[in-house]
Protein backbone atom coordinates (compact mmCIF):
# COMPACT_ATOMS: atom_id res chain seq x y z
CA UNK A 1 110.14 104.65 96.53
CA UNK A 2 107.52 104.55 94.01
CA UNK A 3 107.02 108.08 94.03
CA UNK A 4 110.52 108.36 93.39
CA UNK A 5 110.29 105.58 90.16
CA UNK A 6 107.25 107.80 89.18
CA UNK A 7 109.35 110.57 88.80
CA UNK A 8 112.10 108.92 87.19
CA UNK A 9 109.94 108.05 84.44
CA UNK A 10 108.75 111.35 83.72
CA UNK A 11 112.00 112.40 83.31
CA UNK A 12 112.77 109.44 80.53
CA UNK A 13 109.71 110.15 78.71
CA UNK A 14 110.43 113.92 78.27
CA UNK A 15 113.83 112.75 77.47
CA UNK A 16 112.29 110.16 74.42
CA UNK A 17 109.98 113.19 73.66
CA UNK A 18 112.82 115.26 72.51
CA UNK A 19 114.31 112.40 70.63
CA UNK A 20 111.07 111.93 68.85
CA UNK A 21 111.52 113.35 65.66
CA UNK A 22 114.47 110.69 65.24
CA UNK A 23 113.28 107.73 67.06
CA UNK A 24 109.74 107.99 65.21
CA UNK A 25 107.41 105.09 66.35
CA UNK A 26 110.12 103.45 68.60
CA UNK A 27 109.89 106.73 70.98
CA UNK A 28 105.95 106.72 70.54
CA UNK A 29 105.83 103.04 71.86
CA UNK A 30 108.02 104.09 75.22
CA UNK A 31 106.24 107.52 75.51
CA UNK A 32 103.26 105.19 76.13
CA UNK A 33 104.35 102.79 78.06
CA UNK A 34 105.79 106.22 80.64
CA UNK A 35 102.38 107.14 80.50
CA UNK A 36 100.92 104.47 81.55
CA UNK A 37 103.61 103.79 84.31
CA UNK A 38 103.41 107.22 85.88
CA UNK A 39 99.62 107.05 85.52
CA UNK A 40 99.66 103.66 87.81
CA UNK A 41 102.02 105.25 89.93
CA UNK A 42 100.20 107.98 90.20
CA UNK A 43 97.11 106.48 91.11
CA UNK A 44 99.59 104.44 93.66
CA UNK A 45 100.39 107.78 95.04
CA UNK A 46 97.00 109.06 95.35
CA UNK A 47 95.79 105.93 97.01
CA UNK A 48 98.43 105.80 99.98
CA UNK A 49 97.26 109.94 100.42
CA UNK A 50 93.30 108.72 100.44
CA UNK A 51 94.32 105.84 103.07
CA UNK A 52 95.80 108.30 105.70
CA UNK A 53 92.72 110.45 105.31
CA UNK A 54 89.81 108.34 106.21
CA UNK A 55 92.14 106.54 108.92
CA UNK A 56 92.41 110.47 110.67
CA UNK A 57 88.92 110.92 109.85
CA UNK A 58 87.80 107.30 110.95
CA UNK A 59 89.15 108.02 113.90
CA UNK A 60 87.83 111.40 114.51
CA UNK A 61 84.41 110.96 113.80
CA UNK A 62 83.92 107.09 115.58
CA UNK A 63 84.88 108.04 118.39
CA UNK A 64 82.00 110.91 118.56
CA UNK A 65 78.39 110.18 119.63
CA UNK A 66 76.26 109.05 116.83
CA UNK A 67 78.97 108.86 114.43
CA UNK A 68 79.94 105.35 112.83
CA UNK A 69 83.57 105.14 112.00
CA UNK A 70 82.88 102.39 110.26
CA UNK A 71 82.08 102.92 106.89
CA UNK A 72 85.87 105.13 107.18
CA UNK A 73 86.92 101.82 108.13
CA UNK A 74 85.62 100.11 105.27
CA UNK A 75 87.18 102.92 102.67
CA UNK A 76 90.37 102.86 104.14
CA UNK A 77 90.68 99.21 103.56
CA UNK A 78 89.57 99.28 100.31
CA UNK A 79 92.55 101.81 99.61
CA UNK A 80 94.82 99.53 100.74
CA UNK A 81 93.83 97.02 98.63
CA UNK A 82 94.30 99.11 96.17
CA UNK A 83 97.61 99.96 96.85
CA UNK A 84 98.56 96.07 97.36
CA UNK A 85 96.90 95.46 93.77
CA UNK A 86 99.76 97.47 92.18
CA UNK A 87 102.52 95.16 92.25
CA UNK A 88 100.14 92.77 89.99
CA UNK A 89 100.00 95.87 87.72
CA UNK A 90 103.18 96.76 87.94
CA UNK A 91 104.68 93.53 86.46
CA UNK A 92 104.74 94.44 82.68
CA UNK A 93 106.61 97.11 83.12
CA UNK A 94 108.98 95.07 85.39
């Protein structure tokens, strides 16, 4: 879904991009603000990638003699957090 949102507002910024030269400032303020949403959803993106990673690799490597699957552990939770953090940020542009 948010992938999907993300690129929805690409597609509305280049649209305000090409309405620039008449739109002046007004387009510059929403080209911003699609920045900055597709940059959060981005990162949103990125974080739910980095999450299934170190849960494989957790996995892998704990279960192998002197390995500590641990500290995967620990990452992959603090991706998650991550990823539960962006609602908060999402709410200006809500």
């Amino acid at each position: 879904m948010f992938h999907r949102a993300r690129k929805a507002s690409k597609r509305h910024r280049y649209a305000v991009e090409a309405a620039l030269p008449v739109w002046g400032s007004k387009a510059d303020k929403i080209i911003s603000q699609r920045k900055d949403l597709q940059d959060l959803l981005g990162s949103h993106q990125d974080s739910i990638v980095s999450a299934a990673f170190l849960r494989e690799l957790g996995a892998r490597r704990g279960i192998r003699s002197g390995q500590n699957g641990f500290t995967y552990g620990v990452l992959y939770a603090r991706e998650l957090a991550a990823r539960d953090a962006l609602l908060d940020e999402l709410k200006p542009f809500l």
